[in-house]
N, C-alpha and C. Protein backbone atom coordinates (compact mmCIF):
# COMPACT_ATOMS: atom_id res chain seq x y z
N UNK A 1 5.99 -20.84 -21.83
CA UNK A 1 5.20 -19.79 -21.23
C UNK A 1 6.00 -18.50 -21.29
N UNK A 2 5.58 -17.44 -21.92
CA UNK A 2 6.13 -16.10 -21.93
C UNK A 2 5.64 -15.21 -20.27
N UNK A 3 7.16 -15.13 -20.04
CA UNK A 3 6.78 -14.68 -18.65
C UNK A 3 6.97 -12.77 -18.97
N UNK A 4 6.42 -12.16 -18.51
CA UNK A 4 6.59 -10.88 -18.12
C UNK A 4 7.54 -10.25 -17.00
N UNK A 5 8.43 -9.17 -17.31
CA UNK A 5 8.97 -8.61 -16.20
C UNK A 5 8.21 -8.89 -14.90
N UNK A 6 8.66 -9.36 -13.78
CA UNK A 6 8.00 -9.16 -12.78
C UNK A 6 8.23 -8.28 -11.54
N UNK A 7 7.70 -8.12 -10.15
CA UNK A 7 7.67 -7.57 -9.07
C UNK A 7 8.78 -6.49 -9.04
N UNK A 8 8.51 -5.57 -8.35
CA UNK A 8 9.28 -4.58 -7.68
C UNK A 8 9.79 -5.10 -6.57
N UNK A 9 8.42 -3.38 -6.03
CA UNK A 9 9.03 -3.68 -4.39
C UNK A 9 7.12 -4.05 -4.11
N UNK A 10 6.02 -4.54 -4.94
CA UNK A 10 5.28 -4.97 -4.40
C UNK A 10 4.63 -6.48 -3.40
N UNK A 11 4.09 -6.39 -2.45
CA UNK A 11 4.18 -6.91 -1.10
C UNK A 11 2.75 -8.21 -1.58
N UNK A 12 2.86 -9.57 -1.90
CA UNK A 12 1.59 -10.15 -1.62
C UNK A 12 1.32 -10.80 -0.94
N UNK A 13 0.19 -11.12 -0.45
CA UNK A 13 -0.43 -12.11 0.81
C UNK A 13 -0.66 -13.51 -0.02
N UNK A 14 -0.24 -14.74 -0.10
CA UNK A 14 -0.59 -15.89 -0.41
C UNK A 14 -1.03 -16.62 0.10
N UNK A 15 -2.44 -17.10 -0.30
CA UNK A 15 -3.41 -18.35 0.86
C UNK A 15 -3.73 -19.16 0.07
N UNK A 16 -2.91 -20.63 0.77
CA UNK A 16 -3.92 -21.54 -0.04
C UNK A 16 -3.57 -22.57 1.58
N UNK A 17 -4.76 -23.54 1.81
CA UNK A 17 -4.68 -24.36 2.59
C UNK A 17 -4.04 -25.75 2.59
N UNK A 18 -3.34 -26.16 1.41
CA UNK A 18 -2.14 -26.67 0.80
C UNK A 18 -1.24 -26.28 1.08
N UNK A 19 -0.47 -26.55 2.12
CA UNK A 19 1.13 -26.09 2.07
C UNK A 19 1.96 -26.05 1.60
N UNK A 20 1.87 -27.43 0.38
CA UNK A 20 2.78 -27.46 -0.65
C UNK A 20 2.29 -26.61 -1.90
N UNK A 21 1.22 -26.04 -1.87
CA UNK A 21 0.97 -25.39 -2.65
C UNK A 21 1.24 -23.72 -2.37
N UNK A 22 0.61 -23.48 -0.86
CA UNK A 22 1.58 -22.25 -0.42
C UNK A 22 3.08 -21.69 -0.66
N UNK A 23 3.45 -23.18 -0.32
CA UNK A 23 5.36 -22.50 -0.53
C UNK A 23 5.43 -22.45 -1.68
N UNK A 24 4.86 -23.07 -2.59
CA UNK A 24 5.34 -23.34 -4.51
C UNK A 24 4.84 -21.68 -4.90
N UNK A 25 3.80 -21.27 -4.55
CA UNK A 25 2.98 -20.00 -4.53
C UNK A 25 4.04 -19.09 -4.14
N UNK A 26 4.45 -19.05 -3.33
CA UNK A 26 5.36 -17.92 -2.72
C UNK A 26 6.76 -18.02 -3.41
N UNK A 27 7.11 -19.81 -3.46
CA UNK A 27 8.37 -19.61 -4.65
C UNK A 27 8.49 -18.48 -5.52
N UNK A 28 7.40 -18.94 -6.57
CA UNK A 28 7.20 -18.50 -7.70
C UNK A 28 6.98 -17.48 -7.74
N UNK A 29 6.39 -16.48 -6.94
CA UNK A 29 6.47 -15.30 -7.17
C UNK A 29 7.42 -14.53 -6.74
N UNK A 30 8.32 -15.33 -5.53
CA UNK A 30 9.24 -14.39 -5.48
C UNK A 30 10.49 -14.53 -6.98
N UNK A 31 10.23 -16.18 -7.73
CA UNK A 31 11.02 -15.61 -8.29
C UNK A 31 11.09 -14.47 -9.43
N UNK A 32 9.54 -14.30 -9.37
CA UNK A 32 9.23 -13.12 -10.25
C UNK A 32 9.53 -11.54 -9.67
N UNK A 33 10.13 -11.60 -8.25
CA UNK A 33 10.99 -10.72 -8.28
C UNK A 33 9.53 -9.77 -7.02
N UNK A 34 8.49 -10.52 -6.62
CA UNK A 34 7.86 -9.92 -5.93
C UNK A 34 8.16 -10.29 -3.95
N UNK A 35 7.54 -9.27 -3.07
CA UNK A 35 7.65 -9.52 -1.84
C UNK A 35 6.43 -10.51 -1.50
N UNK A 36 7.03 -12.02 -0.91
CA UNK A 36 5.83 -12.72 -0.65
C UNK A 36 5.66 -12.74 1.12
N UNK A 37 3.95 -12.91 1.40
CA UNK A 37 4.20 -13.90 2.83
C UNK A 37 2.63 -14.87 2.18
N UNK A 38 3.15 -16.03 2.87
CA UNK A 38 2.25 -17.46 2.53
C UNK A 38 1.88 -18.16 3.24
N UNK A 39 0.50 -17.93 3.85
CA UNK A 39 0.03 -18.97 4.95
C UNK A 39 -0.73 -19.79 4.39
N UNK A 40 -0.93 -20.89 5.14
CA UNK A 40 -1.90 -21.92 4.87
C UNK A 40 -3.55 -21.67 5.66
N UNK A 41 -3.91 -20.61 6.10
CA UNK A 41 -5.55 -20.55 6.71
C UNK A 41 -6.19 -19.16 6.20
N UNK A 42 -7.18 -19.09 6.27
CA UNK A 42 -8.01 -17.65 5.36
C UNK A 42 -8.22 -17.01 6.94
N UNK A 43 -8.19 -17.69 8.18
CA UNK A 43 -7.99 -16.95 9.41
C UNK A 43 -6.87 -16.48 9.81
N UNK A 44 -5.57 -17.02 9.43
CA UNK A 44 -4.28 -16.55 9.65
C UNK A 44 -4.08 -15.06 9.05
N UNK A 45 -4.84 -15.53 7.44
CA UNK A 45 -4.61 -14.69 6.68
C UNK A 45 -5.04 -12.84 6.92
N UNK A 46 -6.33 -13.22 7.94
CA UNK A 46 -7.03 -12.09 7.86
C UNK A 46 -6.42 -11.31 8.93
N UNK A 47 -6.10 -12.12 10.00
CA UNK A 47 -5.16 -11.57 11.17
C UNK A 47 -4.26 -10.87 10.72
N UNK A 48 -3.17 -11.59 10.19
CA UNK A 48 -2.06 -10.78 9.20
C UNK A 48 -2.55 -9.10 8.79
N UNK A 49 -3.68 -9.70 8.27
CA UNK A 49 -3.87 -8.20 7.38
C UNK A 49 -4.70 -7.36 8.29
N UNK A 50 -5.13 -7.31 9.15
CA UNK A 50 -5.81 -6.78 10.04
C UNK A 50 -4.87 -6.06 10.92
N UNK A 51 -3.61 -6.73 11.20
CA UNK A 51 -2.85 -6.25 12.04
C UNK A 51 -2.44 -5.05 11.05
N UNK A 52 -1.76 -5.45 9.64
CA UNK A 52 -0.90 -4.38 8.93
C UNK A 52 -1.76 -4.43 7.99
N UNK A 53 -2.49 -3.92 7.67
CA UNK A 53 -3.28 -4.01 5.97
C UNK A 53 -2.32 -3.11 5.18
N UNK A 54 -1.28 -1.97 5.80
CA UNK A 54 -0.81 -1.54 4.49
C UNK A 54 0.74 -2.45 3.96
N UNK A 55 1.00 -3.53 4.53
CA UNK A 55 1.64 -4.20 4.08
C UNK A 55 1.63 -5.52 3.14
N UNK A 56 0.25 -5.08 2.93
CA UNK A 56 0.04 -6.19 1.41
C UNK A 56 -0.36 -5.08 0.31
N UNK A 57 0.20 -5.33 -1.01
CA UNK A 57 -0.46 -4.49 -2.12
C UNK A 57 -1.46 -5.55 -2.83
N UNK A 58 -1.49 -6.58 -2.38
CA UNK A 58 -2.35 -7.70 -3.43
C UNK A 58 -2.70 -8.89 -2.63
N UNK A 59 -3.62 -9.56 -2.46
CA UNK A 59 -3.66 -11.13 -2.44
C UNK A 59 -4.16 -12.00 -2.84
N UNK A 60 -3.75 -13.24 -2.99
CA UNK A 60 -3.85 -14.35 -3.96
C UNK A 60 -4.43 -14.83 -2.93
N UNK A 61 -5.30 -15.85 -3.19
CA UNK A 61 -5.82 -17.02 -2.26
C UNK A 61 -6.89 -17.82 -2.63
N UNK A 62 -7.17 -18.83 -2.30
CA UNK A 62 -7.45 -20.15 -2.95
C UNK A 62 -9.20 -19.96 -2.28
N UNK A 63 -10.16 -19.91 -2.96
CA UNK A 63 -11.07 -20.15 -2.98
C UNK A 63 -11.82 -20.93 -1.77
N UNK A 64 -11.73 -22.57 -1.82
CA UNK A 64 -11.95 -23.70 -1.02
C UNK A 64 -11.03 -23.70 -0.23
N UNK A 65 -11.25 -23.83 1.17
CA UNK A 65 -10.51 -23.44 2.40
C UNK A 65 -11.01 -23.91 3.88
N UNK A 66 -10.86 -24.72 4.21
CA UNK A 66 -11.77 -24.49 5.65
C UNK A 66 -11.59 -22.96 6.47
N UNK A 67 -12.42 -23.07 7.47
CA UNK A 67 -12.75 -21.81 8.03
C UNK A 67 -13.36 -20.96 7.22
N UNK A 68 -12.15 -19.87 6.51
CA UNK A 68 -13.01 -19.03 6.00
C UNK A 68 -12.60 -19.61 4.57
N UNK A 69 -13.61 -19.28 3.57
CA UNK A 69 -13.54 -19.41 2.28
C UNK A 69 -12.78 -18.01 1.46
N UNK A 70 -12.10 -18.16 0.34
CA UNK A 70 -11.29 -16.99 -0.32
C UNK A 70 -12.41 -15.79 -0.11
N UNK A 71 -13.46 -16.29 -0.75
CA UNK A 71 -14.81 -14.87 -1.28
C UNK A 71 -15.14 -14.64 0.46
N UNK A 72 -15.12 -15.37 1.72
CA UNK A 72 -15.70 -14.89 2.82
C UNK A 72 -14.21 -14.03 3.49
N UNK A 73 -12.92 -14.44 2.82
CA UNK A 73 -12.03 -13.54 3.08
C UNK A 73 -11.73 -12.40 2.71
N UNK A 74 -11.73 -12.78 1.21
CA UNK A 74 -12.35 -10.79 0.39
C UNK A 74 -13.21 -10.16 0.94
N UNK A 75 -14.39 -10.61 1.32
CA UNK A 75 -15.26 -9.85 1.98
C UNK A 75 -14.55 -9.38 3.01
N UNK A 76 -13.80 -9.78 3.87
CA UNK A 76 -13.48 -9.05 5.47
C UNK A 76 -12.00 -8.01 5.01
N UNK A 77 -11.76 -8.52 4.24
CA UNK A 77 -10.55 -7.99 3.88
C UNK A 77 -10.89 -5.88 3.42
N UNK A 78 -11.86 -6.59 2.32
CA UNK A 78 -12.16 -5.11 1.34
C UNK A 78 -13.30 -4.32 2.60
N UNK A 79 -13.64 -4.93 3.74
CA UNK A 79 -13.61 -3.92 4.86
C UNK A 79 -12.74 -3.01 5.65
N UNK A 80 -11.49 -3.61 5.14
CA UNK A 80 -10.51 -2.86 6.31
C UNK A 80 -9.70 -1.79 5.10
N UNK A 81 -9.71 -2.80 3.93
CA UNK A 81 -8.65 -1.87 3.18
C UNK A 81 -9.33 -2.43 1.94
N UNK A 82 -10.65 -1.93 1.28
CA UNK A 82 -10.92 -2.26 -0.33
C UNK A 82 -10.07 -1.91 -1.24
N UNK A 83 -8.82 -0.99 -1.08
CA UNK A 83 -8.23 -0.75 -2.18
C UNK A 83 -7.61 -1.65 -2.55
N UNK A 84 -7.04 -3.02 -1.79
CA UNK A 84 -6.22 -3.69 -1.85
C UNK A 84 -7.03 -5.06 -3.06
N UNK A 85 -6.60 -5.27 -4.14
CA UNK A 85 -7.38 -6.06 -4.83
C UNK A 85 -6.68 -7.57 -4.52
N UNK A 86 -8.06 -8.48 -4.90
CA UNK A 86 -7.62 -9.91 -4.62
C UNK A 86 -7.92 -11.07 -5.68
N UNK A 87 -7.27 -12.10 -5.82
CA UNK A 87 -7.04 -12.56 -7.00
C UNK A 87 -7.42 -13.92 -6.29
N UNK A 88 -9.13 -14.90 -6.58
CA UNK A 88 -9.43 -15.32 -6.31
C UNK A 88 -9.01 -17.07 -7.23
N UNK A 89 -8.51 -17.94 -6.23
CA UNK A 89 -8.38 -19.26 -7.26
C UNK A 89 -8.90 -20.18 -7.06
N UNK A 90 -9.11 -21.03 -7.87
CA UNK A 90 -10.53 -22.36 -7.61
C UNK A 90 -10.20 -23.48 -8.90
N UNK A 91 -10.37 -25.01 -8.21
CA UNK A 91 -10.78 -25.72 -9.12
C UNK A 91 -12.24 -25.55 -9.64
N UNK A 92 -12.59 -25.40 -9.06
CA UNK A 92 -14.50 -24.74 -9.39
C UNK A 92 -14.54 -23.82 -10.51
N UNK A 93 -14.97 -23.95 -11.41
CA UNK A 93 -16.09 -22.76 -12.24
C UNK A 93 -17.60 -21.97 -11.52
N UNK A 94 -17.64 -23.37 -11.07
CA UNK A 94 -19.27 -23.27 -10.53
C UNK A 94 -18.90 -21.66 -9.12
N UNK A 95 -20.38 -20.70 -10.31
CA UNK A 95 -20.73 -19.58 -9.54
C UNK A 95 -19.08 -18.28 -9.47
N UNK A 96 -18.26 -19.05 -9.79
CA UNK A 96 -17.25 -17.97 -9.12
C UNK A 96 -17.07 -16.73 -10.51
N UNK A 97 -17.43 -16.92 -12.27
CA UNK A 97 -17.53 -15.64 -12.41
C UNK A 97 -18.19 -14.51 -11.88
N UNK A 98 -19.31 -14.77 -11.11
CA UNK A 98 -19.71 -13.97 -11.09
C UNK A 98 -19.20 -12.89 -9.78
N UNK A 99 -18.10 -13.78 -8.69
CA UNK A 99 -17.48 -13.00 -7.99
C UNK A 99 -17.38 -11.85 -8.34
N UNK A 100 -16.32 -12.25 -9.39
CA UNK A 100 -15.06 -11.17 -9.76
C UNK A 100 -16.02 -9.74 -9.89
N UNK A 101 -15.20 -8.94 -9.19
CA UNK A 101 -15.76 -7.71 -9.50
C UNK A 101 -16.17 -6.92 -7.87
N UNK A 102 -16.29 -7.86 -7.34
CA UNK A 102 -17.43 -8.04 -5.79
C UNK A 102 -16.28 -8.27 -4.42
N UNK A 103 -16.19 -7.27 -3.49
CA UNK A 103 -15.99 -7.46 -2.70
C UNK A 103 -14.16 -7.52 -2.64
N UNK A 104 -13.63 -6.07 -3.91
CA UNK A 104 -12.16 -6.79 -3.99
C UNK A 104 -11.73 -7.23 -4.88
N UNK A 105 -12.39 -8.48 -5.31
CA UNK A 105 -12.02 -9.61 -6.42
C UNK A 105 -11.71 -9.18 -7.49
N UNK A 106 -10.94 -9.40 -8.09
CA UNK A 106 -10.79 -8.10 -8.95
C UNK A 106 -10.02 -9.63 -10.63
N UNK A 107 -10.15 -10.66 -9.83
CA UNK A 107 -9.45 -11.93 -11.07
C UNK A 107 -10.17 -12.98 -10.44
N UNK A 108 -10.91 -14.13 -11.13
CA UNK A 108 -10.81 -15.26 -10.94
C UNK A 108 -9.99 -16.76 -11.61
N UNK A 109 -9.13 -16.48 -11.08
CA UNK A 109 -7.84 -17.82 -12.02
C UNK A 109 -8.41 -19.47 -11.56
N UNK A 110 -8.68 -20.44 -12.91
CA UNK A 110 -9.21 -21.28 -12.52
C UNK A 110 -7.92 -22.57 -12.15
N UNK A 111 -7.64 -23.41 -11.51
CA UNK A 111 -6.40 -23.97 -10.80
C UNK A 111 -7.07 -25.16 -12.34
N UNK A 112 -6.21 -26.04 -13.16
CA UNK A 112 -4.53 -25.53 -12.74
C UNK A 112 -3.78 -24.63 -13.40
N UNK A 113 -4.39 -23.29 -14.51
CA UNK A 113 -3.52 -22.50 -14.79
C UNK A 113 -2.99 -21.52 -14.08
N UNK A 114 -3.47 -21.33 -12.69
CA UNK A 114 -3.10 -20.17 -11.87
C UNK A 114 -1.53 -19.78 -12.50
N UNK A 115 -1.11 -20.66 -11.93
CA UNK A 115 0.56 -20.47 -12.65
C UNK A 115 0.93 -20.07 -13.66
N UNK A 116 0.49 -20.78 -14.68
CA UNK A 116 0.93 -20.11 -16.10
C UNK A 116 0.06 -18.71 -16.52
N UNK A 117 -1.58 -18.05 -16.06
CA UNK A 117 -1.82 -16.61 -16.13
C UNK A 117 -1.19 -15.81 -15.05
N UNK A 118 -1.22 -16.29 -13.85
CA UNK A 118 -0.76 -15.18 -12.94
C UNK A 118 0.37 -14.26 -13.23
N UNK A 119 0.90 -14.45 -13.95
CA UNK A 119 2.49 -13.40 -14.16
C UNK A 119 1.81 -12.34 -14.80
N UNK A 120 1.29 -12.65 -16.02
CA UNK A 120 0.16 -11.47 -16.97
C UNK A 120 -0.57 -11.11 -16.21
N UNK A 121 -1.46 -11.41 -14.89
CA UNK A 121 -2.83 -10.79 -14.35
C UNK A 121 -1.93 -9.84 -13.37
N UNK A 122 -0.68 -10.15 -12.51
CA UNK A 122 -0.47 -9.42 -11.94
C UNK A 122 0.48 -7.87 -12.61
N UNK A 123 0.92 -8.06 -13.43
CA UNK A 123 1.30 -7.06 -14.25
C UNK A 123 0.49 -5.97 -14.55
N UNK A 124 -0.78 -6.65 -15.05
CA UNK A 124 -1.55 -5.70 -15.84
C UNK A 124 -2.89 -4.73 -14.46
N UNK A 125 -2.67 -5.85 -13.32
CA UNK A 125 -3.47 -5.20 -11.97
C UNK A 125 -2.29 -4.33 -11.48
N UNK A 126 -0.92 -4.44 -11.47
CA UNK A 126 0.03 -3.43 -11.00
C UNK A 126 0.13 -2.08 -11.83
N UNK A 127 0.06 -2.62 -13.49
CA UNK A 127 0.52 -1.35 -14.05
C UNK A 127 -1.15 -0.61 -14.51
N UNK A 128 -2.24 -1.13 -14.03
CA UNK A 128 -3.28 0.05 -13.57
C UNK A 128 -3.44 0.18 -12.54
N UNK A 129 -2.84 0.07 -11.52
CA UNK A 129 -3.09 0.50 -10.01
C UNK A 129 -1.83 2.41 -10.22
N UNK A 130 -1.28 1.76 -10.86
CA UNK A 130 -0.05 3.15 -10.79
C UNK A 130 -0.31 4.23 -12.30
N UNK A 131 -1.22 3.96 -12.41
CA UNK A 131 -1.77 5.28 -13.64
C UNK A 131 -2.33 6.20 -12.89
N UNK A 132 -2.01 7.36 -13.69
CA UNK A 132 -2.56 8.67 -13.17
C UNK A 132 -3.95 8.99 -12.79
């Protein structure tokens, strides 16, 4: 897998309701050199960002979830702070292209490549967020 330079000093929110999939999530990106935090609930998650929304530049989060679902978290999310884009993941196909685009969503990565595209999706969502 050709990895890309990664992270600065950008900040992401990681949700998946897998814990072992949370920490592997947050591994991995920090070792790409990014700032992680990684909960396991789409309610934890929203708290978090509700309290500080300008301390996430991005979030990842897993689709299927109890409580709230990824797309019912984008939705609450791109209320408080839409600029902040979110990178939706799913074993599912079913219905989720047509997210992307809606509410935030700005990627839908289908599990199990999350890992091997995410280094390229977040690159190319960082280095057009910082164009003129």
């Amino acid at each position: 897998m050709d990895v890309l330079p990664g992270g600065g000093d950008e900040k992401i929110l990681y949700v998946d309701d897998e814990e072992g999939l949370a920490l592997l999530g947050k591994e991995f990106l920090e070792d790409l050199g990014y700032q992680v935090t990684a909960v396991t609930s789409g309610t934890e998650a929203l708290q978090l960002f509700c309290a500080n929304p300008e301390d996430f530049d991005l979030v990842v989060t897993d689709q299927t979830m109890p409580g709230l679902t990824g797309q019912e978290l984008a939705i609450e999310m791109a209320k408080i702070a839409p600029q902040v884009p979110v990178i939706l993941c799913s074993g599912l196909k079913i219905a989720l292209d047509s997210l992307e685009g809606q509410h935030s969503i700005c990627e839908v990565l289908l599990k199990p490549e999350v890992f091997e595209k995410l280094p390229k999706v977040l690159r190319r969502i960082f280095a057009t967020r910082m164009e003129p």
